[in-house]
C-alpha atoms as a PDB file:
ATOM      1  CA  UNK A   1      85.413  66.234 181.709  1.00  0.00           C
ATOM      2  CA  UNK A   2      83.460  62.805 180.996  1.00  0.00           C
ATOM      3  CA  UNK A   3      87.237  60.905 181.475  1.00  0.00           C
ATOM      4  CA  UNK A   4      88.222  63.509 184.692  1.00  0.00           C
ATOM      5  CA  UNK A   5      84.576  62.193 186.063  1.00  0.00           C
ATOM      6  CA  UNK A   6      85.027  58.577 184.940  1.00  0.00           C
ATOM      7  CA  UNK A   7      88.940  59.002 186.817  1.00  0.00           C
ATOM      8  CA  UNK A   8      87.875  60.545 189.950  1.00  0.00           C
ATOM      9  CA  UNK A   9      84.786  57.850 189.890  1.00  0.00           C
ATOM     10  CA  UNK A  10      87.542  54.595 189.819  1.00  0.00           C
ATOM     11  CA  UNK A  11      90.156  56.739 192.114  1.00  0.00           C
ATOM     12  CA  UNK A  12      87.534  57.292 194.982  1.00  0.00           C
ATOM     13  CA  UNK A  13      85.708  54.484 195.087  1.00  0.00           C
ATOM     14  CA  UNK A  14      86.962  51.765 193.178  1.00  0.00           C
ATOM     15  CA  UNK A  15      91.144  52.290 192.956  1.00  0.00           C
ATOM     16  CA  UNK A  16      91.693  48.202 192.208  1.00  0.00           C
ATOM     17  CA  UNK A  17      89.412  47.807 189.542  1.00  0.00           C
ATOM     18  CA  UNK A  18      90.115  48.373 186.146  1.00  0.00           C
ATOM     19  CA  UNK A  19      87.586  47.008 183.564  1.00  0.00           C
ATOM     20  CA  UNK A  20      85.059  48.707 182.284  1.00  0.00           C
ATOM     21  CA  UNK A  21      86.036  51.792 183.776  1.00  0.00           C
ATOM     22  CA  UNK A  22      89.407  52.024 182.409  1.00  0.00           C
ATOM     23  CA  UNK A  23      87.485  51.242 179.201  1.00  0.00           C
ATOM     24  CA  UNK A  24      85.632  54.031 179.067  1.00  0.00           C
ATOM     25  CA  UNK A  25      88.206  56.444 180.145  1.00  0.00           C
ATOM     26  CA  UNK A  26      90.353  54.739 176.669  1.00  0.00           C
ATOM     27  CA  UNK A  27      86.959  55.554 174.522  1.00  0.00           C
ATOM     28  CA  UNK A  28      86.881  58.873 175.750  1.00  0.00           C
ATOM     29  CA  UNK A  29      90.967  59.521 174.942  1.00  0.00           C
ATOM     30  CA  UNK A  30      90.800  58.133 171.592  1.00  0.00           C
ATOM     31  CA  UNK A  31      87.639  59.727 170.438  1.00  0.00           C
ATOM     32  CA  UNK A  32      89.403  63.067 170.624  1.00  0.00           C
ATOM     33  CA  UNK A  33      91.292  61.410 167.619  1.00  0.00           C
ATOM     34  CA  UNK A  34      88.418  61.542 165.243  1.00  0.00           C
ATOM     35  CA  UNK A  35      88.625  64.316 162.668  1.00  0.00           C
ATOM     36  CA  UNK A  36      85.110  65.718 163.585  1.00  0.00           C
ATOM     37  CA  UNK A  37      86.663  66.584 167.460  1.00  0.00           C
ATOM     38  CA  UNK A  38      90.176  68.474 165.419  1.00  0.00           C
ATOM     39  CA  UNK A  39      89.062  69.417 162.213  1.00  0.00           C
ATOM     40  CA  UNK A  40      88.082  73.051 163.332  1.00  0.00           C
ATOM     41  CA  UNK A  41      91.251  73.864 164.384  1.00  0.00           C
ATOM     42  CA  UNK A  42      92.864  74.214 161.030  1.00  0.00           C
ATOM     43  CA  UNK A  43      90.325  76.950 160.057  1.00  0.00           C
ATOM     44  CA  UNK A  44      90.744  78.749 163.189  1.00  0.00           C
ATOM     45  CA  UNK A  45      94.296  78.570 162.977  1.00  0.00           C
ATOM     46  CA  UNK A  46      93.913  80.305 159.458  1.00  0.00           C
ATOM     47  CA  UNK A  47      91.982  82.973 160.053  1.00  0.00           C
ATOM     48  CA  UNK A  48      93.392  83.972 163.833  1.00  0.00           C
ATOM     49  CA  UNK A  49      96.781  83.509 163.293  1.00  0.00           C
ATOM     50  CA  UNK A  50      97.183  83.912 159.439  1.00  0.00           C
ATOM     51  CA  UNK A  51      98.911  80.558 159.328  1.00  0.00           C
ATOM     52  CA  UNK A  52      97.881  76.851 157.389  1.00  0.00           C
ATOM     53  CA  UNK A  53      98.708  74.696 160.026  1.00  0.00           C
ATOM     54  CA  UNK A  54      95.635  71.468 160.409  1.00  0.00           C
ATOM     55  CA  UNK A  55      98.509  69.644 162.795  1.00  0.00           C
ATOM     56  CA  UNK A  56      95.750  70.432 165.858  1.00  0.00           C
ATOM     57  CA  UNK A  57      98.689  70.254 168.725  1.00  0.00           C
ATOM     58  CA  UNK A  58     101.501  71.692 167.240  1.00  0.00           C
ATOM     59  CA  UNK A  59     100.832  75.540 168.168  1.00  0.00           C
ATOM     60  CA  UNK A  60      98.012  76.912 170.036  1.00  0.00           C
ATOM     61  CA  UNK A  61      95.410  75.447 170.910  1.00  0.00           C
ATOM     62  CA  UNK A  62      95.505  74.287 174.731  1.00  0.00           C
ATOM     63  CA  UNK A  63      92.124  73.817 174.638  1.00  0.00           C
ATOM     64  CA  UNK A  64      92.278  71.209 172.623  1.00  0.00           C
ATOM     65  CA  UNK A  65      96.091  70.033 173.319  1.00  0.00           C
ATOM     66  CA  UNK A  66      96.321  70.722 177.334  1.00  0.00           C
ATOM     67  CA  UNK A  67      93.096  69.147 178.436  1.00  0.00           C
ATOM     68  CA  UNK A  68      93.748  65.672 176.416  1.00  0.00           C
ATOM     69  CA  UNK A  69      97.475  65.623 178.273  1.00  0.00           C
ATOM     70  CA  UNK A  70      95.456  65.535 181.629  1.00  0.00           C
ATOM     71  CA  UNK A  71      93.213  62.546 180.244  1.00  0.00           C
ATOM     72  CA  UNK A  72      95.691  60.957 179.213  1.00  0.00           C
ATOM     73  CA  UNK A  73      98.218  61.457 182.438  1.00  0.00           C
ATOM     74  CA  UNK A  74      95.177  61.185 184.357  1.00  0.00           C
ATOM     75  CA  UNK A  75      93.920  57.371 183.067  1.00  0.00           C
ATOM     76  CA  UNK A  76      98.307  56.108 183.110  1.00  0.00           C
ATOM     77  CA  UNK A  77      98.146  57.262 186.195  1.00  0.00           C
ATOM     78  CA  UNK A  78      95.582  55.306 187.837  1.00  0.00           C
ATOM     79  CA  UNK A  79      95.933  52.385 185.652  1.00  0.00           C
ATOM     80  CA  UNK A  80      99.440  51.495 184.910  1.00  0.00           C
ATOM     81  CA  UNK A  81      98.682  51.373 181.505  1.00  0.00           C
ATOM     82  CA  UNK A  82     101.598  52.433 179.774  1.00  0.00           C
ATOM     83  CA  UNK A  83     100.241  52.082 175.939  1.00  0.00           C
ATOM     84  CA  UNK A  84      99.891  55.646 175.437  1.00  0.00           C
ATOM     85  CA  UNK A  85     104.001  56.104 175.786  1.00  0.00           C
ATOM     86  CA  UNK A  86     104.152  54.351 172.576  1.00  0.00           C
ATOM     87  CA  UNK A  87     105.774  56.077 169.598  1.00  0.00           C
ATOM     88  CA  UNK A  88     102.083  56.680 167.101  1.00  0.00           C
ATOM     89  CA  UNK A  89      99.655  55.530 169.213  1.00  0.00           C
ATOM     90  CA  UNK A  90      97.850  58.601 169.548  1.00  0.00           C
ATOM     91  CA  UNK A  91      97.465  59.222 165.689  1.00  0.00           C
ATOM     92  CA  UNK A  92      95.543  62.185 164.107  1.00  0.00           C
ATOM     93  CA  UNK A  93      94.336  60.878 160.986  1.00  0.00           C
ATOM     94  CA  UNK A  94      92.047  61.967 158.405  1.00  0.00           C
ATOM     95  CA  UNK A  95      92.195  60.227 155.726  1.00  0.00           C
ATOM     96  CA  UNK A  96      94.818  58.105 154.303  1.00  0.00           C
ATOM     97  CA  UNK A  97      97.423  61.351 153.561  1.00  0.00           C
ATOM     98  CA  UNK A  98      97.048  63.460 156.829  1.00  0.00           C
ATOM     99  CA  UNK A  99      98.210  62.063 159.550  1.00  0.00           C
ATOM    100  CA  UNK A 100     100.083  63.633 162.641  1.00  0.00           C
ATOM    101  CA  UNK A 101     101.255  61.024 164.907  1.00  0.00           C
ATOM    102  CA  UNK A 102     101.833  61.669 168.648  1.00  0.00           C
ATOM    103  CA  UNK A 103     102.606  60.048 172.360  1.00  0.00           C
ATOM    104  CA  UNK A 104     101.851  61.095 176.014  1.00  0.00           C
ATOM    105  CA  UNK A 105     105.731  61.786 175.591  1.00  0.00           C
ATOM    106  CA  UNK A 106     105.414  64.029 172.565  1.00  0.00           C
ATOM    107  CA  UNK A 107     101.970  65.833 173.553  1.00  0.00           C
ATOM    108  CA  UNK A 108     103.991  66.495 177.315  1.00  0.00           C
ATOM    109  CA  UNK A 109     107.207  67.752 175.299  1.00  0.00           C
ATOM    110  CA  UNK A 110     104.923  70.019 172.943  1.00  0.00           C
ATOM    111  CA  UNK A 111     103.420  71.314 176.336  1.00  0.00           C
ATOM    112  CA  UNK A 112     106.336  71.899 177.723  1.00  0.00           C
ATOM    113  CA  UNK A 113     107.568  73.843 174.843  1.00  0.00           C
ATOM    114  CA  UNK A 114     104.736  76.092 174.271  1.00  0.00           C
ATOM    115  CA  UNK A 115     104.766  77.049 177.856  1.00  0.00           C
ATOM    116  CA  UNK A 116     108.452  77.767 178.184  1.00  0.00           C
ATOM    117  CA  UNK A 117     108.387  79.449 174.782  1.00  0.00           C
ATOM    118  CA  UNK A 118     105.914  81.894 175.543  1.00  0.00           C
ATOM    119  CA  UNK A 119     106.971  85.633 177.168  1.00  0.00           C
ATOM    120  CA  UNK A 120     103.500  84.549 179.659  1.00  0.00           C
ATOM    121  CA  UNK A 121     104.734  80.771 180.293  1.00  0.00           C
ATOM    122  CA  UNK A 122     101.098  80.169 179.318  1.00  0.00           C
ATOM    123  CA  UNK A 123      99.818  80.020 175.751  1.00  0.00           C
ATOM    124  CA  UNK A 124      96.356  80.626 173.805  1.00  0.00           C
ATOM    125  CA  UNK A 125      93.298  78.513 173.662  1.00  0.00           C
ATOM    126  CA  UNK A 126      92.110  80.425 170.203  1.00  0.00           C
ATOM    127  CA  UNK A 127      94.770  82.656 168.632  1.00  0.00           C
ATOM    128  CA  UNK A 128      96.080  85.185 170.549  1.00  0.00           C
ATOM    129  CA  UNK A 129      93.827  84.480 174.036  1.00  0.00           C
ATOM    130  CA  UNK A 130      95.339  83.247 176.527  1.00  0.00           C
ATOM    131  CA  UNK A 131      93.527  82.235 179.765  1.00  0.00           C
ATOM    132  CA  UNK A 132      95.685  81.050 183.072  1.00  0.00           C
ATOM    133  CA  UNK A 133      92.898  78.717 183.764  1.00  0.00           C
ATOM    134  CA  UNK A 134      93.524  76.408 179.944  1.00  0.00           C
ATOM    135  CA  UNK A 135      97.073  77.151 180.808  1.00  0.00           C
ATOM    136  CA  UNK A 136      97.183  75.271 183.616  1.00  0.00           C
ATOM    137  CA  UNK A 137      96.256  71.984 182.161  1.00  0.00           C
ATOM    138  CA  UNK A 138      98.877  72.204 179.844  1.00  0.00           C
ATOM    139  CA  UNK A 139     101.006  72.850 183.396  1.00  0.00           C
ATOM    140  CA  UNK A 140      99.444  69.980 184.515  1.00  0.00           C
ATOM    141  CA  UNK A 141     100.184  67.770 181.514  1.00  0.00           C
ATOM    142  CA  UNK A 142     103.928  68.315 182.174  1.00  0.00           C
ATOM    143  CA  UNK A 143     103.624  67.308 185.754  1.00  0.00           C
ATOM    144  CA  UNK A 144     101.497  64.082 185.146  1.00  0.00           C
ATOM    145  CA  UNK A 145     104.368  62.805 182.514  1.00  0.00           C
ATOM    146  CA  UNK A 146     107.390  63.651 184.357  1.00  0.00           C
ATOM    147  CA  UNK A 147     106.120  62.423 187.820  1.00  0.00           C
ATOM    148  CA  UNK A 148     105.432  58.971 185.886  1.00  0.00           C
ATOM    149  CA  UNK A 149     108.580  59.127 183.563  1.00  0.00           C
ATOM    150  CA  UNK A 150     111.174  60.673 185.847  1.00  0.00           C
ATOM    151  CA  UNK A 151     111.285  64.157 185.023  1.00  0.00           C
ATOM    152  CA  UNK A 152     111.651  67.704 186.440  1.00  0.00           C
ATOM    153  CA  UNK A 153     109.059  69.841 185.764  1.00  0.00           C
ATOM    154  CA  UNK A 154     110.295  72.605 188.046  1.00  0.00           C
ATOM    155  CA  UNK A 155     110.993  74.733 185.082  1.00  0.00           C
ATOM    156  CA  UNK A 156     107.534  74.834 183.895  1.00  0.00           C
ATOM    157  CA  UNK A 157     106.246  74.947 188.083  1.00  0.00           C
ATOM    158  CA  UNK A 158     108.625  78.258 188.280  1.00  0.00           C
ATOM    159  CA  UNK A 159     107.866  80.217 185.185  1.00  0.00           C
ATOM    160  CA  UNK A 160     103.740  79.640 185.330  1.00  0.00           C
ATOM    161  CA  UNK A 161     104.046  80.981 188.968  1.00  0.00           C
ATOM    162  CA  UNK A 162     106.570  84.261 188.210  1.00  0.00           C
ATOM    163  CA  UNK A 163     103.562  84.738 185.547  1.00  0.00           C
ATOM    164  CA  UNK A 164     100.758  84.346 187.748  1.00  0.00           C
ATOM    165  CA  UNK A 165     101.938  86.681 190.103  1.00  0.00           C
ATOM    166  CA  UNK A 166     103.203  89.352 187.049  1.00  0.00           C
ATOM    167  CA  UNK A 167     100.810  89.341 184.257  1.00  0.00           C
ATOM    168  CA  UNK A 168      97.480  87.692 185.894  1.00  0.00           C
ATOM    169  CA  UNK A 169      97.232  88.752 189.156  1.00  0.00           C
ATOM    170  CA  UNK A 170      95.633  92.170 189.995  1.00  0.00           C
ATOM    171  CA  UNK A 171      96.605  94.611 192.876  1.00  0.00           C
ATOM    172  CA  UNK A 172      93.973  93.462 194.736  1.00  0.00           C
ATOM    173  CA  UNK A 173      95.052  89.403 194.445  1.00  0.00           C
ATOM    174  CA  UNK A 174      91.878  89.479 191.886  1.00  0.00           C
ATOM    175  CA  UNK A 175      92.434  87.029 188.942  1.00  0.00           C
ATOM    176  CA  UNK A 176      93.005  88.568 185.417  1.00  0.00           C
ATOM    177  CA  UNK A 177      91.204  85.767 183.341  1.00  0.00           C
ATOM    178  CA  UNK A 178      92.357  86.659 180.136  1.00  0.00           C
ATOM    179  CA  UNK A 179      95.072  88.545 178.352  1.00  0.00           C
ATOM    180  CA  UNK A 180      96.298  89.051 174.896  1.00  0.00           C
ATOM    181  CA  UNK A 181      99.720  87.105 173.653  1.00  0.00           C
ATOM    182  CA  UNK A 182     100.442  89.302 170.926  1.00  0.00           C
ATOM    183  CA  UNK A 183      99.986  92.711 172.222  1.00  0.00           C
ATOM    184  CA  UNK A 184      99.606  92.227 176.061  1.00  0.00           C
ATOM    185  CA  UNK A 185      96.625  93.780 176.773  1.00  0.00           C
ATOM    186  CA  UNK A 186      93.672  92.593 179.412  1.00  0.00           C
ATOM    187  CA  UNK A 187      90.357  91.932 178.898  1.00  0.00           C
ATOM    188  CA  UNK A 188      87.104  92.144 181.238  1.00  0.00           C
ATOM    189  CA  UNK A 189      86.271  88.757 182.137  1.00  0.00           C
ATOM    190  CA  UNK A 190      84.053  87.031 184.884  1.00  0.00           C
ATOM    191  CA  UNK A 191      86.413  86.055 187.476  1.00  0.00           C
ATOM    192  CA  UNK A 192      84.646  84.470 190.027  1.00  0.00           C
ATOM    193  CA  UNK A 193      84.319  81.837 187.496  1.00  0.00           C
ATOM    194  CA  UNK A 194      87.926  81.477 186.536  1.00  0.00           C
ATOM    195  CA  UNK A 195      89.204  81.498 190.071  1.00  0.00           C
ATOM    196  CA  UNK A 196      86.526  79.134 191.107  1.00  0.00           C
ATOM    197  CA  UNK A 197      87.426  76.556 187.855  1.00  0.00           C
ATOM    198  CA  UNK A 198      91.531  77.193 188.444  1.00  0.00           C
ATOM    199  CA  UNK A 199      91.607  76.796 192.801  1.00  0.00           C
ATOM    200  CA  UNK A 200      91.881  72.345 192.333  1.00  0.00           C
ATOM    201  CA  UNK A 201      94.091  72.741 188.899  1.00  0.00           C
ATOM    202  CA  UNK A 202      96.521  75.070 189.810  1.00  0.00           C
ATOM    203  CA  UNK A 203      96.763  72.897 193.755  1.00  0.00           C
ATOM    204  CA  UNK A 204      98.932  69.968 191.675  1.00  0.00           C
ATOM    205  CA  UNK A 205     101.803  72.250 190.432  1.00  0.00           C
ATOM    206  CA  UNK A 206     101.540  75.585 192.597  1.00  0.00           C
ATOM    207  CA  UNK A 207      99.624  74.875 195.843  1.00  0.00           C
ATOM    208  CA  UNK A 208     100.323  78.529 197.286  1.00  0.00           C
ATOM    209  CA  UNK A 209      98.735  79.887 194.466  1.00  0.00           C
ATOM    210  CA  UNK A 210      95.786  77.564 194.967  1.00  0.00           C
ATOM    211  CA  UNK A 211      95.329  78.309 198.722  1.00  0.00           C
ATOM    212  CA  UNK A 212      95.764  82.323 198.025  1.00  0.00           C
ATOM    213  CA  UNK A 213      92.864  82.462 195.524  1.00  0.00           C
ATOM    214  CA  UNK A 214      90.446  79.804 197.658  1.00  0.00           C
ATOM    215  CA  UNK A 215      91.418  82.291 200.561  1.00  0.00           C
ATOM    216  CA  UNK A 216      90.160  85.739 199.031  1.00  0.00           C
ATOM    217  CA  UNK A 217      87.184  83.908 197.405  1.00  0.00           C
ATOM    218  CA  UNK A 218      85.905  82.721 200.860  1.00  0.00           C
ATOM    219  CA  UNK A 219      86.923  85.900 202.877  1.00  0.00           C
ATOM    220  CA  UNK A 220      85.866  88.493 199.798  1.00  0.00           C
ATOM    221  CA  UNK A 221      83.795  86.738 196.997  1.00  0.00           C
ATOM    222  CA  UNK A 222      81.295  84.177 198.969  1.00  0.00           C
ATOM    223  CA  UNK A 223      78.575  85.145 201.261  1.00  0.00           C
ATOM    224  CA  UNK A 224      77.501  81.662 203.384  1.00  0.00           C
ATOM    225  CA  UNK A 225      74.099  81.895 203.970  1.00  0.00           C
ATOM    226  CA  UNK A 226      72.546  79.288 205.532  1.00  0.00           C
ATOM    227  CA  UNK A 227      73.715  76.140 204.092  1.00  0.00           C
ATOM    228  CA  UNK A 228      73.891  77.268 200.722  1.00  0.00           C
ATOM    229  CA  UNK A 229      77.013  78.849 198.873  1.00  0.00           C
ATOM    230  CA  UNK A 230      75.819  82.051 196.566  1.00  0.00           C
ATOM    231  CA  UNK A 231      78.533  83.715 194.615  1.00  0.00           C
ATOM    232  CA  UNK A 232      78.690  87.732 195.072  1.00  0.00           C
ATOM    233  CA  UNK A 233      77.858  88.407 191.350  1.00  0.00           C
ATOM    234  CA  UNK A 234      78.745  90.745 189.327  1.00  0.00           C
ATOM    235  CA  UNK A 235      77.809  91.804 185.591  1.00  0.00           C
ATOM    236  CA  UNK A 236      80.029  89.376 184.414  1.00  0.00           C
ATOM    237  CA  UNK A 237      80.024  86.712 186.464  1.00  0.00           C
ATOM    238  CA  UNK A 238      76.485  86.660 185.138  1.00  0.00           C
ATOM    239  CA  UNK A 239      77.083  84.998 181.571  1.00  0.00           C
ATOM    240  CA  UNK A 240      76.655  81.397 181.338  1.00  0.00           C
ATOM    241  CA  UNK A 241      79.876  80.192 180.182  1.00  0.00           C
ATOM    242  CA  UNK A 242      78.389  76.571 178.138  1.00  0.00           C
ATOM    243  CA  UNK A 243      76.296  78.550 176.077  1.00  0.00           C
ATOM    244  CA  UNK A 244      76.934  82.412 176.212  1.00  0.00           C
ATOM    245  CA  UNK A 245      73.975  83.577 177.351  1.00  0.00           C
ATOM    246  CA  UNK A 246      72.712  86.409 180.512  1.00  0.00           C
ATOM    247  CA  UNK A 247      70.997  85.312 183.573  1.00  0.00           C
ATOM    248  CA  UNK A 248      72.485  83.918 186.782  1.00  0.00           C
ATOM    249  CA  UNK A 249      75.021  81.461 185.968  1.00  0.00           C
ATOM    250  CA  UNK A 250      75.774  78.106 188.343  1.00  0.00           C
ATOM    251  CA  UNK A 251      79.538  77.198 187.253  1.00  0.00           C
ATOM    252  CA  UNK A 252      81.173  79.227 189.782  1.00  0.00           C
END
């Protein structure tokens, strides 16, 4: 979120310079290279999905996977900076034996694949979850690299949206936040959150989608008072979602 920040900073106000902004939006891709940032995922990989796999992209793990694609489509974007496209230059490396080397291409393809390979076209943050929301940076990843590199992502556009509308979407056009992959099931989760965080993500890719769930938060979820905005809470809306714990939480 420091890079989107740093992106939407240089986009807004200063689109013709590059410099030390563009600097800092390369320090902020390539520290997510540094084995303290990745290292967890081989553990959690283990113990969630009974699997040895350190490679941090390969399955899983949009979290980690989806949200560096958008930095990273986000910054070539903006810059013209096409160094990223080269074959290794986004390495994984801890020490001198492990290394798994990628590209905006590869990370996009691996995106691409985990989506379309998954019965949800949308695939877990931590084993098994899988939130719409993470999802869609992963949808987003695909878009950013094809736009730039002459692809199709309608594929991807089509099957996130038929799941959407199937598996996450309640009767009552209520976001389901999170669901199982492996055995289907839903879980109760704060949604005015996770329709709040996915309205400006999901607008790239599937725009009716956007403008459905902005609609029934403003006719159904808000109350305007006054000049401020106040979320109409409920239990769960009430966890802070940066560190877990009850009271009245902001993020929405």
């Amino acid at each position: 979120f420091l890079q989107y920040a740093v992106a939407m900073s240089q986009f807004t106000r200063t689109p013709a310079f590059t410099g030390y902004v563009a600097e800092a939006q390369r320090n902020a891709i390539e520290k997510m290279l540094e084995p303290r940032v990745w290292k967890y995922w081989r553990w959690e990989n283990l113990w969630g999905n009974l699997r040895w796999e350190p490679d941090p992209l390969r399955r899983d793990n949009v979290m980690l996977s989806g949200y560096w694609g958008v930095m990273i489509g986000v910054y070539e974007s903006l810059n013209g900076d096409r160094r990223y496209n080269e074959p290794g230059s986004l390495t994984f490396r801890n020490g001198s034996r492990e290394t798994y080397p990628y590209d905006f291409g590869r990370v996009a393809q691996l995106m691409r694949g985990n989506l379309l390979g998954s019965p949800f076209c949308m695939f877990p943050c931590e084993p098994s979850w899988i939130y719409p929301f993470c999802s869609s940076y992963a949808l987003n990843t695909v878009i950013l690299h094809d736009r730039l590199n002459g692809g199709d992502p309608g594929d991807v556009i089509s099957g996130y949206r038929d799941s959407f509308d199937r598996d996450f979407m309640r009767p009552d056009g209520r976001l389901v936040a999170i669901r199982n992959g492996r055995l289907g099931f839903a879980v109760a989760a704060a949604p005015t959150i996770n329709e709040a965080v996915l309205v400006p993500w999901l607008n790239p890719g599937v725009p009716e989608l956007a403008r459905r769930l902005w609609w029934l938060m403003r006719e159904q979820v808000i109350d305007l008072e006054g000049d401020e905005v106040l979320p109409t809470i409920r239990n769960l809306d009430r966890v802070d979602v940066g560190n877990y714990r009850y009271g009245k939480d902001t993020f929405a």
